[in-house]
Protein backbone atom coordinates (compact mmCIF):
# COMPACT_ATOMS: atom_id res chain seq x y z
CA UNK A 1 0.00 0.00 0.00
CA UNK A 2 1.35 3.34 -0.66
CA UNK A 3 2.14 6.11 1.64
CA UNK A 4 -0.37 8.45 0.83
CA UNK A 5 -3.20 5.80 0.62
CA UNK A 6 -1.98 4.85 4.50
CA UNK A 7 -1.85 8.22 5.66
CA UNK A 8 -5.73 8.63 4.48
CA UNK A 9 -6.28 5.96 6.27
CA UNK A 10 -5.12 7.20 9.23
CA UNK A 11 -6.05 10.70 8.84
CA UNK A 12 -9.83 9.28 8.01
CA UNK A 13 -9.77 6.92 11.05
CA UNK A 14 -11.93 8.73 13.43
CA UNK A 15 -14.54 9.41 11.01
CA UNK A 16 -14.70 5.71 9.66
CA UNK A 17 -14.88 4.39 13.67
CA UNK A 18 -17.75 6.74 14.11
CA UNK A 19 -19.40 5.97 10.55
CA UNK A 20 -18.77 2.84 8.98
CA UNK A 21 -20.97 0.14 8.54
CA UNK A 22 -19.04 -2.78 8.50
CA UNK A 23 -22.24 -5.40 8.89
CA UNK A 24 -22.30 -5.78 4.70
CA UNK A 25 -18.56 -5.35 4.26
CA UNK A 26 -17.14 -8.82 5.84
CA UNK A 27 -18.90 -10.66 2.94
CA UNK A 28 -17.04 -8.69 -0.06
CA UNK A 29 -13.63 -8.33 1.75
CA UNK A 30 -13.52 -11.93 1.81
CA UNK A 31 -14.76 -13.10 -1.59
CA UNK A 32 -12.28 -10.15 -3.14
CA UNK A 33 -9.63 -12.11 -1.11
CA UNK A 34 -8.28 -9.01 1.35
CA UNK A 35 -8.96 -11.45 4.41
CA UNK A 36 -9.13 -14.72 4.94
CA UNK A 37 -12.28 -16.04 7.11
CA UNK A 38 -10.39 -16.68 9.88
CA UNK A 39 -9.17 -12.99 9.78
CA UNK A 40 -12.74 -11.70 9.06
CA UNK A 41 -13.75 -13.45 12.02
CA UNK A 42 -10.85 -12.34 14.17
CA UNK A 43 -12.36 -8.50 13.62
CA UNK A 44 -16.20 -9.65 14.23
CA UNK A 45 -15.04 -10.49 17.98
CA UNK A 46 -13.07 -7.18 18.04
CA UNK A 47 -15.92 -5.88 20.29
CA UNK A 48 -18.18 -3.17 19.14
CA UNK A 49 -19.26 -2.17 15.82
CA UNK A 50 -16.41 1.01 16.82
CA UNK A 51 -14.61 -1.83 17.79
CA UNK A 52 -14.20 -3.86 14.63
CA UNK A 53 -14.45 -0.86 12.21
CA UNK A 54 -10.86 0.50 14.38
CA UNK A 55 -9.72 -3.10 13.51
CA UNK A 56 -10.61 -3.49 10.12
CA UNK A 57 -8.93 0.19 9.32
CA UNK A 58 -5.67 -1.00 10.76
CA UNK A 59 -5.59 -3.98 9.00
CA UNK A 60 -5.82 -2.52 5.46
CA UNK A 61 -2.44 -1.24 6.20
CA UNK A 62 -1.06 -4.53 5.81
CA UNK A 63 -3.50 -6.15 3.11
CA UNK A 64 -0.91 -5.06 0.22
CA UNK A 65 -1.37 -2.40 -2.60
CA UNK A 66 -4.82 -3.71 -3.96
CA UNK A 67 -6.58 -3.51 -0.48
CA UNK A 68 -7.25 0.47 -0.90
CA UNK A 69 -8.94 0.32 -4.26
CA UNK A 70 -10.87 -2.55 -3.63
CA UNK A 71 -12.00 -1.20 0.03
CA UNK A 72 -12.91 1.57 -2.16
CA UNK A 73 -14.92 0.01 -4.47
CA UNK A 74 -16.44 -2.13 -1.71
CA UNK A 75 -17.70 0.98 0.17
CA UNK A 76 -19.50 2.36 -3.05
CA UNK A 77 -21.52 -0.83 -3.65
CA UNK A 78 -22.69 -1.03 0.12
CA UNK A 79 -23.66 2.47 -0.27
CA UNK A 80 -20.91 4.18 1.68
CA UNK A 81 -20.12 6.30 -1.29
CA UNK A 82 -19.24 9.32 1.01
CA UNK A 83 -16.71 7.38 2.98
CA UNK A 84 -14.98 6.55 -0.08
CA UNK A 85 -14.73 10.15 -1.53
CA UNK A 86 -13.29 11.25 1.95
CA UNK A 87 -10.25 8.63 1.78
CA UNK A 88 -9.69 10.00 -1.77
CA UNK A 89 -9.66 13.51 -0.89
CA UNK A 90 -7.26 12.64 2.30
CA UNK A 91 -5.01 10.80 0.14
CA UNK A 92 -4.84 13.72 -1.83
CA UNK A 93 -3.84 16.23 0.97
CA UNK A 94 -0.10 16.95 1.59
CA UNK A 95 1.36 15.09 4.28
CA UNK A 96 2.07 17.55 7.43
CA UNK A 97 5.37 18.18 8.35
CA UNK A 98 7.22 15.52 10.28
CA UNK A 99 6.87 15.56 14.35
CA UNK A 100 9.94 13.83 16.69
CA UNK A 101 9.32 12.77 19.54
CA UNK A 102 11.32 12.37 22.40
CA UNK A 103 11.48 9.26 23.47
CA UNK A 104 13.50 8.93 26.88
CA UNK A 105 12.62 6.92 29.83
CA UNK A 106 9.54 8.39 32.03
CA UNK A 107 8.24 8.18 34.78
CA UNK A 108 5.10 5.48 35.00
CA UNK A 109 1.50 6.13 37.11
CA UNK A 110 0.88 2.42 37.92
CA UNK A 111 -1.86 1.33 39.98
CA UNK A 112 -1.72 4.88 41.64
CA UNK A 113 1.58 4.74 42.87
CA UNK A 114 4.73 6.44 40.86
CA UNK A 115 7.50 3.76 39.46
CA UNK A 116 10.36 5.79 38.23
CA UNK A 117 11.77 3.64 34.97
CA UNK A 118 14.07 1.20 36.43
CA UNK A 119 16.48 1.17 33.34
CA UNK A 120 20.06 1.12 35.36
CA UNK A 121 22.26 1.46 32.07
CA UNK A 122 25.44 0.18 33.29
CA UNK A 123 23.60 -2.56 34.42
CA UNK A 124 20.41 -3.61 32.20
CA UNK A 125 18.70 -2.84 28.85
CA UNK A 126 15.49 -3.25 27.60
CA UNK A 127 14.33 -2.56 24.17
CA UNK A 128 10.39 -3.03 23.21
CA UNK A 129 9.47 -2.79 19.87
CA UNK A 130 6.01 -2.51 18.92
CA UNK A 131 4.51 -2.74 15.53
CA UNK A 132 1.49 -0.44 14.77
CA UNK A 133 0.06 -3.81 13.34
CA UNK A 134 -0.22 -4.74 17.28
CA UNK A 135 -3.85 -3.04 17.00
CA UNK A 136 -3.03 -0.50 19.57
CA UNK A 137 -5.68 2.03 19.69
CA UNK A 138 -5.98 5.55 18.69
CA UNK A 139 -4.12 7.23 19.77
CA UNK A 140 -1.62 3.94 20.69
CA UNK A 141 -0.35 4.16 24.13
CA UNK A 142 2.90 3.13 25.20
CA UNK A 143 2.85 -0.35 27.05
CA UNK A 144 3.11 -0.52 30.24
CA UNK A 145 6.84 -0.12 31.72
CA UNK A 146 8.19 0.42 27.91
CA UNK A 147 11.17 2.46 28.39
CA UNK A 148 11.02 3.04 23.96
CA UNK A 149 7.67 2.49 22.10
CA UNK A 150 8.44 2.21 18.26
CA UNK A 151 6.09 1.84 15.77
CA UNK A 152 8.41 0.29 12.97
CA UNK A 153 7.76 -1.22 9.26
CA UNK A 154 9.61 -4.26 8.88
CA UNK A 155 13.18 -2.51 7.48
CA UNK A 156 12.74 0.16 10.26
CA UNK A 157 11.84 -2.73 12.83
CA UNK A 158 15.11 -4.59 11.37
CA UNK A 159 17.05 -1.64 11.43
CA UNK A 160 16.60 -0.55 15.34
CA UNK A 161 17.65 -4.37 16.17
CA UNK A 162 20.90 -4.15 13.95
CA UNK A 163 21.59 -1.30 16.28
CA UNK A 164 21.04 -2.84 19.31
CA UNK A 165 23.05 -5.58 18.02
CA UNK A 166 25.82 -3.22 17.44
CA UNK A 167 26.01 -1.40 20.81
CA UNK A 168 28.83 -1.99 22.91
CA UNK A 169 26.64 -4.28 25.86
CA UNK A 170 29.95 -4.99 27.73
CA UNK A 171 28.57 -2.81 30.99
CA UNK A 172 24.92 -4.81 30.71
CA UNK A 173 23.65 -7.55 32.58
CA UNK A 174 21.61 -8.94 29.76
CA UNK A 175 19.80 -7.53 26.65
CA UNK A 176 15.86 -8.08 26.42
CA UNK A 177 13.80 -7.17 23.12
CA UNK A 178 9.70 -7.22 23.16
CA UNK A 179 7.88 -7.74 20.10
CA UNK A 180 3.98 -6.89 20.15
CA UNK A 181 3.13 -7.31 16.14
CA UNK A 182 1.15 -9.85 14.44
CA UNK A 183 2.44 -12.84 13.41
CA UNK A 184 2.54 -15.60 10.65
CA UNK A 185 3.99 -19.28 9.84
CA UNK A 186 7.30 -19.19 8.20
CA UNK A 187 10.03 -21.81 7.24
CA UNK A 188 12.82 -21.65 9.65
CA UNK A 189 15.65 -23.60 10.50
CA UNK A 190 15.59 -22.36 13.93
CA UNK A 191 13.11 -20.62 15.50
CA UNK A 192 9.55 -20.70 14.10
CA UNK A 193 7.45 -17.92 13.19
CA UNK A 194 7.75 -14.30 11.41
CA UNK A 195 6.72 -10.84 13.04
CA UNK A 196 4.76 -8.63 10.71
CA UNK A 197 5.57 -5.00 10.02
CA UNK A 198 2.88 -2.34 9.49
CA UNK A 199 3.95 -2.57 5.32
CA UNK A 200 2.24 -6.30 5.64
CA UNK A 201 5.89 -7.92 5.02
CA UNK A 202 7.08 -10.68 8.17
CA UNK A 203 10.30 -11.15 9.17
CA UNK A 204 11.83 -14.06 10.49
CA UNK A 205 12.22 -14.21 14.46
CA UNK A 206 15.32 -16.81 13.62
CA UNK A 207 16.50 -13.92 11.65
CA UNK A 208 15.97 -11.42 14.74
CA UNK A 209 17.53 -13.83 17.10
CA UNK A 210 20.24 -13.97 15.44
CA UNK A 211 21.29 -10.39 15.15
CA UNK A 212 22.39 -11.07 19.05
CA UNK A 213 24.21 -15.07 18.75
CA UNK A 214 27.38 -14.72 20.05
CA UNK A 215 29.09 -14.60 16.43
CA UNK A 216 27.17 -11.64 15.63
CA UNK A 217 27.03 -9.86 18.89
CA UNK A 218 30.35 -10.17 20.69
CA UNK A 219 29.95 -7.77 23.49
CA UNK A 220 26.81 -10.36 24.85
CA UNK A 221 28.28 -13.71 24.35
CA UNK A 222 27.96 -15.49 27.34
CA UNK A 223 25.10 -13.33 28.39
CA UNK A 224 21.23 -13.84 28.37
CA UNK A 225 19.49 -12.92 25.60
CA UNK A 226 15.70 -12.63 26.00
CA UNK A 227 13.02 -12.45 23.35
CA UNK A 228 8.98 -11.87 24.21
CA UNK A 229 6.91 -12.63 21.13
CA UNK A 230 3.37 -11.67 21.73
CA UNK A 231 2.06 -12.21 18.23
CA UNK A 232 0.06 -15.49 16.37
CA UNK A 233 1.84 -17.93 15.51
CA UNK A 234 -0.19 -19.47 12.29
CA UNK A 235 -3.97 -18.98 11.77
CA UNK A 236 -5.01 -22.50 13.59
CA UNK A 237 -7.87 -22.31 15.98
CA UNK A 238 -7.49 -24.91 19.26
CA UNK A 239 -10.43 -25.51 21.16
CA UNK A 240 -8.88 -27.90 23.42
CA UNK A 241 -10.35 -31.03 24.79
CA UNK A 242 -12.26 -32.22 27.29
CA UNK A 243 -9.78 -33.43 31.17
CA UNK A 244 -11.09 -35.52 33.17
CA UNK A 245 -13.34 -34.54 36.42
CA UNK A 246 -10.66 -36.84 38.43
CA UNK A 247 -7.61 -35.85 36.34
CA UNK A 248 -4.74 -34.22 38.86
CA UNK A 249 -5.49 -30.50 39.49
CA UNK A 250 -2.31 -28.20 37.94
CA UNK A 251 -0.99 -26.27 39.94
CA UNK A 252 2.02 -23.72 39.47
CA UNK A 253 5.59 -25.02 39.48
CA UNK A 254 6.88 -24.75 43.25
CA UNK A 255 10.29 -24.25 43.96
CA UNK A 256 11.68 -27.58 43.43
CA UNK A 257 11.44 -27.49 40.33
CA UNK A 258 14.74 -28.02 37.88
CA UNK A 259 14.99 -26.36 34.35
CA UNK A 260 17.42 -27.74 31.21
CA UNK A 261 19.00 -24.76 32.08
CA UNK A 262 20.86 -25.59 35.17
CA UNK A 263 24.35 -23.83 35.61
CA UNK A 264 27.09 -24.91 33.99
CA UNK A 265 29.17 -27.71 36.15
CA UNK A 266 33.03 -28.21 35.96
CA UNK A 267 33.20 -31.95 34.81
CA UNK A 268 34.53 -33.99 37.05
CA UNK A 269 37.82 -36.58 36.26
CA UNK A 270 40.82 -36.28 33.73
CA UNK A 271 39.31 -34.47 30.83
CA UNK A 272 40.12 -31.37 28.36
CA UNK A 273 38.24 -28.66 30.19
CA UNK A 274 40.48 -25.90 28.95
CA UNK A 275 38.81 -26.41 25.91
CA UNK A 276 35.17 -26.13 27.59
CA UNK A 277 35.84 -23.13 29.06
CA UNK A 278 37.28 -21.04 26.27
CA UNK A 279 34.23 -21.51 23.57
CA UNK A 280 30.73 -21.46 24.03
CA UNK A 281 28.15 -22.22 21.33
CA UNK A 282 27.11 -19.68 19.04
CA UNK A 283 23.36 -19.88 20.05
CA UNK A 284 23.83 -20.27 24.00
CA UNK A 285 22.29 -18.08 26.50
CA UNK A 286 19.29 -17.41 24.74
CA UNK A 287 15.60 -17.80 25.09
CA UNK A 288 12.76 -16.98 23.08
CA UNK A 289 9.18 -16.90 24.80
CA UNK A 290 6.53 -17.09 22.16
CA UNK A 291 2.64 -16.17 22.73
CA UNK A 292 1.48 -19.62 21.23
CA UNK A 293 1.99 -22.69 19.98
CA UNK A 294 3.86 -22.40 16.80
CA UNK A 295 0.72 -22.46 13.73
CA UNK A 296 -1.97 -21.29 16.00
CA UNK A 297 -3.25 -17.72 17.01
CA UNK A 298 -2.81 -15.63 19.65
CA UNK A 299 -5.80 -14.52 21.68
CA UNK A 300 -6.21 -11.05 23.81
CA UNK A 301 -9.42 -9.60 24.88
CA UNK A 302 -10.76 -5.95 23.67
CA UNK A 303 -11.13 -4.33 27.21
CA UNK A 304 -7.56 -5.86 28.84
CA UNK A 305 -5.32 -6.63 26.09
CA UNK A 306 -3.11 -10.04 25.09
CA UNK A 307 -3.69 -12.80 27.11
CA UNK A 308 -0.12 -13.68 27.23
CA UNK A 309 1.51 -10.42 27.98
CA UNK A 310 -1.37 -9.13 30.99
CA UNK A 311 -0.51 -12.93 32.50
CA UNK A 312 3.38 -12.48 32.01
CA UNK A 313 3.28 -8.66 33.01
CA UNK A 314 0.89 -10.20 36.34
CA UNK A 315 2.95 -12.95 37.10
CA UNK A 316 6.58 -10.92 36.64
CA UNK A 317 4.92 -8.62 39.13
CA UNK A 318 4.49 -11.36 41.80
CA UNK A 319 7.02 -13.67 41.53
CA UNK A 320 10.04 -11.67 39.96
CA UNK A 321 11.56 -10.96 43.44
CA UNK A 322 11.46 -14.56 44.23
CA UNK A 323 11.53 -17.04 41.45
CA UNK A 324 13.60 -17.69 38.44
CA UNK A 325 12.41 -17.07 35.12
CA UNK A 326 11.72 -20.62 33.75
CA UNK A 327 9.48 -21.26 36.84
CA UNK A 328 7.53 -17.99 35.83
CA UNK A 329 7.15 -18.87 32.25
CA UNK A 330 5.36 -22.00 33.34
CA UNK A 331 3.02 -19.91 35.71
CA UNK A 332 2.52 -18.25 32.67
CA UNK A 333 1.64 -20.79 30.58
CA UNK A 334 -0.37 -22.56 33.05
CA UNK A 335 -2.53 -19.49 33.72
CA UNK A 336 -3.22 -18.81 29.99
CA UNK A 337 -3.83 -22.53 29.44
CA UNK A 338 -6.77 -21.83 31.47
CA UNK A 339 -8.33 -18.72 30.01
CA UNK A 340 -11.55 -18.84 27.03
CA UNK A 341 -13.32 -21.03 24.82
CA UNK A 342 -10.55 -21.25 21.98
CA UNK A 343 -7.27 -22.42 23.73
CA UNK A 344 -3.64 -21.11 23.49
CA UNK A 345 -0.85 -21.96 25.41
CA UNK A 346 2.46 -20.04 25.23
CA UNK A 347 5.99 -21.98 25.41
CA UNK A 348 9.54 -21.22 24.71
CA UNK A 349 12.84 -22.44 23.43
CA UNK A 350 15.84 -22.54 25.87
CA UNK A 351 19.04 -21.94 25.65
CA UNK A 352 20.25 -20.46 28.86
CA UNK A 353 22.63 -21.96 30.49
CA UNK A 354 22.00 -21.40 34.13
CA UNK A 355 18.84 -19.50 36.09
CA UNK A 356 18.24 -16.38 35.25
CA UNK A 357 16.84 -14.07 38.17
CA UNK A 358 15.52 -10.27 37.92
CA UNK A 359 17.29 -8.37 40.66
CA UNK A 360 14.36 -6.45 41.59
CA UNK A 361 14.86 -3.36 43.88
C-alpha cells in the first residue's frame, strides 16, 4: 500500500470508527480475497461495531497495494459512497510536516503509585518494539513499563535491532527485546514464526535472534538474551479437549522445580576442560518466549489486552523478586492454558545456560 493511501487511512480513522458500517462489508472483503475467514472473524469479535471498524482500518495497512482500491470500491456498492470520496480527498492532501518525539525513559502512574523507569544502564537494557500492526488504539499508548515504544515497518523494525546488536553491551547484565506485532507461519531452520511490520511484510524471528548469537554480537556472548513474542503464531484455531473430572489439578511449578538450564558444572575426572571453558556455542544463552503454539493464534481480549503479555506482566509482578524465570514462564503458561473457549498456550525455546533471576529493587 502506498504512503499516501496509508496516511488517508489514518487521517480518516476517526470518522470511519464513528461511521462505517461494516455489517455488509465482511462478505465482499472476503470473496475479493483481502482477508481470509479466519481474519474476518478475528475482527467480528473485536468488540463493538467502533470496535471492529478500528480493527478493520488497521488492517488494510497490511493487506498489500490492492486492499485500498478494492476497500474503495467495496464501500461504493454497500452504499458508503461518502466514505470513499473522503479517503480520496485525504489521500490527496499533503502530508504535514514531520513531528519527533522524544522518546527517553519516564516516569510510569501504575496502579496509583509512581515507578520511576528502572532502566540502570550500566547494568540492564530493555528494548520493546512494537509494531502499529499490534492493534493498539488511537491514539496507541505506550505499554506498560516500555522504556522506547516504536512503531516500525519491517526494514525500520530490522534496522533498530541491527543497532542494538551493534552497541557496545559490555557494561549490561543482559539484553531483552519485546515484540507486540502480528504474526505468521514461516520456514525456519531455527526458531519458528515471522513478526509482521505495518507494510504487511514478516520477518523471520530466527532472523531477529540472530542479530544477538554470540558470532554476531560479541559484546553479549555469554550473556542472556531474551526475546517476548506476543504475536500469532499461524492462523489455527485450538479448542482444546475435554480433562477428566478426576484428572490431577495443575498447579504452578513450586520451587523444586529443575529447568534444562541448570548452571554450567566443571566436569569432574581427567578431561580437556580448557577447551570447555574457552568456547561457548554460538546460540547459548538465549531464550525466546513465544505467545502460542507455533501455527496457532494468539488470543487477547478488547477491554484488557493479550492474554499472554497481561498474564506475564501479572505474574513478573508477583514472583520476579522470588523465582527464576523458567518457573515464571510455566506460571505463565499454566494461567493462559486456562483462560476462554478457543485455547492457546504459550511456550519457549531454551538456551540459557543457568537460572536467570531479575534483581528487583
Amino acid at each position: 500500500m502506498e504512503e499516501a493511501q496509508r496516511r488517508a487511512l489514518r487521517r480518516g480513522r476517526a470518522r470511519l470508527v464513528a461511521a462505517l458500517r461494516v455489517a455488509p462489508l465482511w462478505d465482499p472483503l472476503e470473496e475479493r480475497g483481502l482477508f481470509t475467514r479466519p481474519m474476518v472473524e478475528e475482527l467480528q469479535s473485536a468488540g463493538s461495531r467502533g470496535e471492529q471498524a478500528r480493527q478493520l482500518v488497521i488492517d488494510l495497512e497490511t493487506r498489500g497495494k490492492r486492499a485500498f482500491p478494492i476497500f474503495l470500491s467495496i464501500l461504493r456498492d454497500t452504499g458508503q459512497g461518502d466514505l470513499a470520496d473522503m479517503l480520496i480527498e485525504e489521500c490527496e492532501c499533503l502530508p504535514s510536516p514531520l513531528q519527533l518525539v522524544d522518546l527517553r525513559p519516564v516516569e510510569l502512574d501504575v496502579g496509583g503509585e509512581k515507578h520511576s523507569k528502572n532502566v540502570n544502564f550500566p547494568e540492564r537494557l530493555s528494548i520493546p518494539v512494537q509494531a502499529e500492526s499490534e492493534r493498539p488504539r488511537t491514539p496507541p499508548a505506550p505499554a506498560r513499563g516500555s522504556a522506547v515504544d516504536k512503531r516500525n515497518r519491517d526494514l525500520e523494525m530490522v534496522s533498530e535491532l541491527q543497532k542494538l546488536a551493534r552497541r557496545d553491551h559490555s557494561a549490561l547484565d543482559c539484553c531483552i527485546v519485546v515484540i507486540l506485532s502480528h504474526g505468521c507461519q514461516t520456514s525456519h531452520i531455527q526458531f519458528p514464526g515471522g513478526i509482521y511490520g505495518t507494510d504487511g511484510k514478516p520477518i523471520p524471528i530466527e532472523k531477529i535472534v540472530n542479530y544477538f548469537n554470540g558470532s554476531n554480537c560479541p559484546s553479549l556472548r555469554g550473556k542472556p538474551k531474551l526475546f517476548f513474542i506476543q504475536a500469532c503464531g499461524g492462523e489455527q484455531r485450538d479448542r482444546g479437549f475435554v480433562v477428566d473430572c478426576d484428572s490431577p489439578s495443575d498447579e504452578a511449578p513450586g520451587g523444586s522445580l529443575e529447568s534444562d538450564a541448570t548452571p554450567f558444572q566443571t566436569p569432574l575426572g581427567n578431561v580437556d576442560e580448557l577447551d570447555a571453558v574457552a568456547s561457548l556455542p554460538t546460540p547459548s544463552d538465549i531464550l525466546v518466549s513465544y505467545s502460542t503454539f507455533p501455527g496457532f493464534v494468539s488470543w487477547r481480549e478488547a477491554s484488557s489486552g493479550s492474554w499472554y503479555v497481561e498474564t506475564l506482566d501479572s505474574v513478573l509482578e508477583q514472583y520476579a523478586h522470588s523465582e527464576d524465570l523458567l518457573n515464571m514462564l510455566l506460571r505463565v503458561a499454566n494461567a493462559v492454558s486456562a483462560k476462554g473457549r478457543y485455547k492457546q498456550i504459550p511456550g519457549c525455546f531454551n538456551f540459557l545456560r543457568k537460572k536467570f533471576f531479575f534483581m528487583c529493587k
